[in-house]
C-alpha atoms as a PDB file:
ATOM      1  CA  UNK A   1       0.121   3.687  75.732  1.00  0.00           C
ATOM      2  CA  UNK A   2       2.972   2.742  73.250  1.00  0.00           C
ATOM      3  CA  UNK A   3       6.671   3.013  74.635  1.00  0.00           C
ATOM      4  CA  UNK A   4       8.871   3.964  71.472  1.00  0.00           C
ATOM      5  CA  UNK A   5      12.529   2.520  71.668  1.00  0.00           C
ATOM      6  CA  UNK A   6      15.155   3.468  68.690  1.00  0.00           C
ATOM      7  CA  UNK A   7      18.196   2.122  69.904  1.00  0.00           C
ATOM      8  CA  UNK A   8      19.731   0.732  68.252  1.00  0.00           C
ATOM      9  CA  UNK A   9      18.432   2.906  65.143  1.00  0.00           C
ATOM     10  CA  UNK A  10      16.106   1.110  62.450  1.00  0.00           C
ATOM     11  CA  UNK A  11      18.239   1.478  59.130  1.00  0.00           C
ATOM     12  CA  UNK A  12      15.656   0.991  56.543  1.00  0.00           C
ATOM     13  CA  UNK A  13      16.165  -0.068  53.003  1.00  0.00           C
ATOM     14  CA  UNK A  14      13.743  -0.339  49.942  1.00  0.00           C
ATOM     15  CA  UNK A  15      14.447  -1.180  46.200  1.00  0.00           C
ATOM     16  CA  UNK A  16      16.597   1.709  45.682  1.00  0.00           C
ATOM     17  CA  UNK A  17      16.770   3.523  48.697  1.00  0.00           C
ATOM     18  CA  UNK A  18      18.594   2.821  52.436  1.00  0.00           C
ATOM     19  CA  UNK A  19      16.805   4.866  55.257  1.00  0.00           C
ATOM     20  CA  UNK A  20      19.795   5.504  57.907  1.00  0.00           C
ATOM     21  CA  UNK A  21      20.335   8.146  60.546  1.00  0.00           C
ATOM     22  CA  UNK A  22      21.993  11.532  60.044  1.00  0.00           C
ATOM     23  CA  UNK A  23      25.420  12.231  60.948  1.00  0.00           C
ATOM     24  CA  UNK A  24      27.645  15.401  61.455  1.00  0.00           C
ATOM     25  CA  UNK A  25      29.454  14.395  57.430  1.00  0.00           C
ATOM     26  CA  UNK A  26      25.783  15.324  56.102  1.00  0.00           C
ATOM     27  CA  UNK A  27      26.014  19.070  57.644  1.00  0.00           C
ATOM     28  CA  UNK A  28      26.422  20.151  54.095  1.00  0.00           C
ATOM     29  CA  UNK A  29      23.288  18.353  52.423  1.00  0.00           C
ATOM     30  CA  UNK A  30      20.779  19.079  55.296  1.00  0.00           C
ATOM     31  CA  UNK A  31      21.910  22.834  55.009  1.00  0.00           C
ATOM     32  CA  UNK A  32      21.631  22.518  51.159  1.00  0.00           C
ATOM     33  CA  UNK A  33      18.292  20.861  51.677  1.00  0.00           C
ATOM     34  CA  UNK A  34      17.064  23.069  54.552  1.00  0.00           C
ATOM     35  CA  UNK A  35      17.985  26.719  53.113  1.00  0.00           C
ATOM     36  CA  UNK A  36      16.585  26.280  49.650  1.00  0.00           C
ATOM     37  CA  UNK A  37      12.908  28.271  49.498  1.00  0.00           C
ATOM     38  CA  UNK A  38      11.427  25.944  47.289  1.00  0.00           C
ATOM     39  CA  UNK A  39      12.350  22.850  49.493  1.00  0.00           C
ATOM     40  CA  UNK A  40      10.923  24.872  52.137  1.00  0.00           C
ATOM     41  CA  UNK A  41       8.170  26.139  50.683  1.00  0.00           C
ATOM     42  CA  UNK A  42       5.406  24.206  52.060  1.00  0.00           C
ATOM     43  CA  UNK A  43       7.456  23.169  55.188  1.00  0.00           C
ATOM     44  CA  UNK A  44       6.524  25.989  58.289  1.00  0.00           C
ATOM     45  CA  UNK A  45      10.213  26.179  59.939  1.00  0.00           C
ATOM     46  CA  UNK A  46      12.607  28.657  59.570  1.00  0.00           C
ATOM     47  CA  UNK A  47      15.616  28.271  56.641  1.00  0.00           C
ATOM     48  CA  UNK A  48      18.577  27.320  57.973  1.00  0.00           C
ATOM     49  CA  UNK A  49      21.595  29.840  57.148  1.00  0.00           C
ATOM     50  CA  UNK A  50      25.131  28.292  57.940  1.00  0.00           C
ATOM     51  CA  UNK A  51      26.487  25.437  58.291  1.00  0.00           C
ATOM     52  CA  UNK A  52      26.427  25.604  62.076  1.00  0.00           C
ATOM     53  CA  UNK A  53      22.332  25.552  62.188  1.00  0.00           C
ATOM     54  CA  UNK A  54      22.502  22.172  59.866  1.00  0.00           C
ATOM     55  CA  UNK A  55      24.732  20.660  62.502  1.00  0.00           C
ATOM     56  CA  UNK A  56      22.588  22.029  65.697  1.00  0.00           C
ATOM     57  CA  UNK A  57      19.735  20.205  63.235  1.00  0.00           C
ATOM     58  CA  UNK A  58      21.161  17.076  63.238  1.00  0.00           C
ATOM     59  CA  UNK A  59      22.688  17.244  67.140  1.00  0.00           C
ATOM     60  CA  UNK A  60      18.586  18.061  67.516  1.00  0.00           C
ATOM     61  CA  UNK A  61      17.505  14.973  65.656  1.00  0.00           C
ATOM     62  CA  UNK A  62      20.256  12.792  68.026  1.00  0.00           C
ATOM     63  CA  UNK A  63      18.675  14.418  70.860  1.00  0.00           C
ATOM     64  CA  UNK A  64      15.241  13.445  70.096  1.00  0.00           C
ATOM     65  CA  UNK A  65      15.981  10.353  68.785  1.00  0.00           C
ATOM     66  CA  UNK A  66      17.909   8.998  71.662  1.00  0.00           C
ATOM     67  CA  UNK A  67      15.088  10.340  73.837  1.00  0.00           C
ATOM     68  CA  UNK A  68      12.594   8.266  71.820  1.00  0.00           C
ATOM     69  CA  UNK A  69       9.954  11.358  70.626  1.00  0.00           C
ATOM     70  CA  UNK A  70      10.778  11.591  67.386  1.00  0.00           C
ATOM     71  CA  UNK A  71      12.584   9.644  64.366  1.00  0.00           C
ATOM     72  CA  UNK A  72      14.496  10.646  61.517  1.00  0.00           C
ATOM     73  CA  UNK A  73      15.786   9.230  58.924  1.00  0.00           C
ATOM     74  CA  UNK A  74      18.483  10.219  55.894  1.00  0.00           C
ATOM     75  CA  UNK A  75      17.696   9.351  52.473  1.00  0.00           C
ATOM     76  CA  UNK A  76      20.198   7.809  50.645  1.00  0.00           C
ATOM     77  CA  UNK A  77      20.020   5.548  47.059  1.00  0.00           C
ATOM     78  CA  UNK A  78      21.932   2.986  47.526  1.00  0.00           C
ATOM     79  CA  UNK A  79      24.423   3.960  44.888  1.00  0.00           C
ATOM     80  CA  UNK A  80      25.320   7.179  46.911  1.00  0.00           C
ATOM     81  CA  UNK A  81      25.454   7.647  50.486  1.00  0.00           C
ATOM     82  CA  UNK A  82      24.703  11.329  50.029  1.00  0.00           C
ATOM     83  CA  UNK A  83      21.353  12.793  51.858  1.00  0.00           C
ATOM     84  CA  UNK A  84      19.093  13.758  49.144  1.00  0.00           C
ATOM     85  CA  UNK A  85      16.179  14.007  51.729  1.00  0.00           C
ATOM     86  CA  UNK A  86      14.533  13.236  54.534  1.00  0.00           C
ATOM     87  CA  UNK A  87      11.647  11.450  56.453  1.00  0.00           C
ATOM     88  CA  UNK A  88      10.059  10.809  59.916  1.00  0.00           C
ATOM     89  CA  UNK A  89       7.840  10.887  62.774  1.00  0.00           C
ATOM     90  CA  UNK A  90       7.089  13.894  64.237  1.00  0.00           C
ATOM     91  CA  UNK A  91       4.594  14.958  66.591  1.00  0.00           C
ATOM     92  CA  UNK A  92       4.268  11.526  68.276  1.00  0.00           C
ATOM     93  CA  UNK A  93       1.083  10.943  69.957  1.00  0.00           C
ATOM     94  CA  UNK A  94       2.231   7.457  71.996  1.00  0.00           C
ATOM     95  CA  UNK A  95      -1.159   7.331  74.002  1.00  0.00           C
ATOM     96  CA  UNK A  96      -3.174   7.388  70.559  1.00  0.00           C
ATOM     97  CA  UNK A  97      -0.840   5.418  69.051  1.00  0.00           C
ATOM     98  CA  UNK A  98      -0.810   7.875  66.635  1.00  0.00           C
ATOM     99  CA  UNK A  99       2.095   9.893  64.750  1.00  0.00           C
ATOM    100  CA  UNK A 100       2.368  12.523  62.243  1.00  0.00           C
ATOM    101  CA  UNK A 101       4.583  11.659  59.359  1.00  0.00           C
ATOM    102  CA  UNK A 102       7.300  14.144  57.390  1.00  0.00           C
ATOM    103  CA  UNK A 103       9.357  14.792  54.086  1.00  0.00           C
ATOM    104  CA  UNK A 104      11.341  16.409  52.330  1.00  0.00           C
ATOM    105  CA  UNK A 105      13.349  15.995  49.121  1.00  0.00           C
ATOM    106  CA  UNK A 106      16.075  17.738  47.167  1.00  0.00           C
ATOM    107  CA  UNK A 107      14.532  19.227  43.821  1.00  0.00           C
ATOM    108  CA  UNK A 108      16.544  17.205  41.005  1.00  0.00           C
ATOM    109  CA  UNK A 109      14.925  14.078  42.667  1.00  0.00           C
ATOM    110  CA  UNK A 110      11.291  15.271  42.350  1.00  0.00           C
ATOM    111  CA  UNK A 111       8.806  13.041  40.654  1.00  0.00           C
ATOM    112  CA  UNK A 112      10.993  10.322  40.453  1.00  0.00           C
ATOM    113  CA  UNK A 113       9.062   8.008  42.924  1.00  0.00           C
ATOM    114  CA  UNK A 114      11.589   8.591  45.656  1.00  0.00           C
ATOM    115  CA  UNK A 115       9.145   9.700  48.183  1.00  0.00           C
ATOM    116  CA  UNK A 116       6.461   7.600  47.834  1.00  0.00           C
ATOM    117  CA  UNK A 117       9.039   4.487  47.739  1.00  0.00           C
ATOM    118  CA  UNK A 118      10.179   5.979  51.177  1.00  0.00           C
ATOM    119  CA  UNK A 119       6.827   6.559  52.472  1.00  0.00           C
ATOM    120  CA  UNK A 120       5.782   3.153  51.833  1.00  0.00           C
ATOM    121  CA  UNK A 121       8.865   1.712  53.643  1.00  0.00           C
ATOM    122  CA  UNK A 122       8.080   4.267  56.747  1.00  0.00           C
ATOM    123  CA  UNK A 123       4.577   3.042  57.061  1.00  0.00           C
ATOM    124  CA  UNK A 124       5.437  -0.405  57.232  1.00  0.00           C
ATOM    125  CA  UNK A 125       7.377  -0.137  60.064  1.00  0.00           C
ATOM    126  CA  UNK A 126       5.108   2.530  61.835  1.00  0.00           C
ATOM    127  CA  UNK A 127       2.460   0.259  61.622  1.00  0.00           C
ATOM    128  CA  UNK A 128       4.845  -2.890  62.293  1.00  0.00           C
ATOM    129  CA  UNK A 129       7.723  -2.092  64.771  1.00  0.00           C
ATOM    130  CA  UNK A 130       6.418   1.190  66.349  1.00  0.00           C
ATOM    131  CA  UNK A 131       2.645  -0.320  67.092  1.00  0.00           C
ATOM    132  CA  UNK A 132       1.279   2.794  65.307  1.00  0.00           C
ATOM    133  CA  UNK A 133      -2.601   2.543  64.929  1.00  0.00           C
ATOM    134  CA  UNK A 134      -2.871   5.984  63.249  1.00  0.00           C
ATOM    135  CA  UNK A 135      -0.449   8.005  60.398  1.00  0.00           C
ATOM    136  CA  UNK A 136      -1.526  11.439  59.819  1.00  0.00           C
ATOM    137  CA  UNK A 137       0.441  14.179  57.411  1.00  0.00           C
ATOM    138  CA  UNK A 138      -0.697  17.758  57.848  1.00  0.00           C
ATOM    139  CA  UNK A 139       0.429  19.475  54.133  1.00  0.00           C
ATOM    140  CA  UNK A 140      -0.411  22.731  52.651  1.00  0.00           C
ATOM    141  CA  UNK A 141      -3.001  22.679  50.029  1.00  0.00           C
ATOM    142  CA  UNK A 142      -1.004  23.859  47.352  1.00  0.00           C
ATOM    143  CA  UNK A 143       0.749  21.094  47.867  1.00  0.00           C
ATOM    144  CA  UNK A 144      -0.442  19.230  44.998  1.00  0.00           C
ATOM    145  CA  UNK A 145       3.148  16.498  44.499  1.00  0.00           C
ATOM    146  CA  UNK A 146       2.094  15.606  48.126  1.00  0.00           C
ATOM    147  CA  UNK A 147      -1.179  14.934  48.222  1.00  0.00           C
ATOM    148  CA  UNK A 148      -0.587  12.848  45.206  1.00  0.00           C
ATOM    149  CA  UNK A 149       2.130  11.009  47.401  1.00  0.00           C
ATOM    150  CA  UNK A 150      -0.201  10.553  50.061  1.00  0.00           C
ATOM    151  CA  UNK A 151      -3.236   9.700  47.701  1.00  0.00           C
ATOM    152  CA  UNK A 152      -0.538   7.162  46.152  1.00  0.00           C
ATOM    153  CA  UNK A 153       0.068   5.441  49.732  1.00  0.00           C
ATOM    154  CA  UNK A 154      -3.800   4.756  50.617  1.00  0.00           C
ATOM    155  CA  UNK A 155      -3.972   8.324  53.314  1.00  0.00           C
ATOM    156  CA  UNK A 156      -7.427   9.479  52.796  1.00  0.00           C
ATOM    157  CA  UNK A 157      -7.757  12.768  53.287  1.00  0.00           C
ATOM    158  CA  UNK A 158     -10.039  13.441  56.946  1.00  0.00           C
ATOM    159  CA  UNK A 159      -9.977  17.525  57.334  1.00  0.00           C
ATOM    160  CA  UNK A 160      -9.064  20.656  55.637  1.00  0.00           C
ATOM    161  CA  UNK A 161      -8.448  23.903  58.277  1.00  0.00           C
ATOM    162  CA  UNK A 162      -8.656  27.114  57.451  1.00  0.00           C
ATOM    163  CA  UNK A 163      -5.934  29.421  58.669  1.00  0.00           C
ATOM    164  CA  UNK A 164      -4.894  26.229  61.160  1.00  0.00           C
ATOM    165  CA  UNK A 165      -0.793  27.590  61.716  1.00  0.00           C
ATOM    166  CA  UNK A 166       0.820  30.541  61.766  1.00  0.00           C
ATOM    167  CA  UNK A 167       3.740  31.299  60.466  1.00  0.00           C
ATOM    168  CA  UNK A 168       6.360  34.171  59.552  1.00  0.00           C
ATOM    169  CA  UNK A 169       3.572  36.342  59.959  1.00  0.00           C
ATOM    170  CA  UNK A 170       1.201  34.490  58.415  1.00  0.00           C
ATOM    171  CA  UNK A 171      -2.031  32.412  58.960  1.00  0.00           C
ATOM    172  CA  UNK A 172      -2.037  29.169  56.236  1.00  0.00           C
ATOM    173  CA  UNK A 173      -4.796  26.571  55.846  1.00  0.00           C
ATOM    174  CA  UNK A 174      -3.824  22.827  56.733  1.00  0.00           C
ATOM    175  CA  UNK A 175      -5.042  19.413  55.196  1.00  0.00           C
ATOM    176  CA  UNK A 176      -5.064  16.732  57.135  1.00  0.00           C
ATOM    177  CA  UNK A 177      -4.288  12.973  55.568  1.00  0.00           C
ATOM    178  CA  UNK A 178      -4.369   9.928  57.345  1.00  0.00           C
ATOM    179  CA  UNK A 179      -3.560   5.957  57.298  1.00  0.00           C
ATOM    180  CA  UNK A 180      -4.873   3.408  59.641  1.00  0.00           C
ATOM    181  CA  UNK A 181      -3.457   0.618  60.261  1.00  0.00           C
ATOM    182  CA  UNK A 182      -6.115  -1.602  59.150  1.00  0.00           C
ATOM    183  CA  UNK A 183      -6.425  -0.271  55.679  1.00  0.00           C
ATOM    184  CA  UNK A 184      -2.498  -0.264  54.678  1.00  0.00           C
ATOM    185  CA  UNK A 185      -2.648  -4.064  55.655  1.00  0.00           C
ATOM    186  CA  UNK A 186      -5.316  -4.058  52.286  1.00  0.00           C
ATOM    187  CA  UNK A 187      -2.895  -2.070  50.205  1.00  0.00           C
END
């Protein structure tokens, strides 16, 4: 079974981007990026309301990441330190060495490549520093601008469930995507 250690955090960096870990001065872009619907739209969590829920999000991520079960990371570019998203493991399976892989991103920066550049950089060191075997995303289906992310990063999609979480009252259908290991070392 893999043992996950992030201390001291992995800062990540790619052509444009640095990966780093969120801190209490980004209260005001995780609540602007957690309370807007259509950010949230195809994300199953509640919107965050005040500036006190961003910060008991971020204390939650410090938790969780000092405790090894999940990680987190702040998108930055690297001309601005400001969070315009975010990305990380979730729902770590250690004893598959398997984990489930998350995003978000603030509007204006849609389609601009940002994901996918972060996605790519995430992978890497799932597969190379966490011992990961297994990446798996679980997106809405009407989540076309993901899929397409996850198309664009070699996942292949492996189920499709109907009426798989509920929600605010409501049942939604999930898609499963995944990456092994073997085939992002032939991407």
């Amino acid at each position: 079974m893999l043992e996950f250690n992030f201390t001291p955090f992995p800062n990540l960096e790619t052509h444009r981007l640095n990966l780093r870990r969120l801190t209490s001065t980004d209260v005001n872009e995780v609540l602007a990026l957690r309370s807007n619907p259509e950010i949230m739209k195809f994300i199953p969590r509640p919107l965050i309301t005040n500036q006190e829920e961003a910060l008991e999000f971020i204390i939650t991520m410090d938790t969780t990441i000092d405790s090894n079960t999940v990680i987190n990371w702040a998108i930055t570019t690297k001309e601005n330190d400001k969070v315009i998203g975010m990305i990380g493991y979730y729902r770590m399976k250690p004893e598959n060495y398997r984990a489930e892989v998350g995003y978000l991103l603030a509007t204006e920066h849609h389609g601009k490549g940002i994901i996918s550049e972060a996605l790519q950089r995430v992978v890497k060191f799932g597969f190379e520093e966490m011992g990961l075997n297994s990446i798996e995303a679980v997106i809405d289906p009407e989540n076309i601008a993901s899929e397409k992310v996850l198309l664009k990063t070699n996942f292949e999609k492996e189920a499709y469930f109907k009426e798989y979480q509920f929600f605010d009252g409501i049942f939604f259908d999930s898609v499963f995507y995944s990456l092994l290991k073997k085939n992002f070392e032939k991407y």
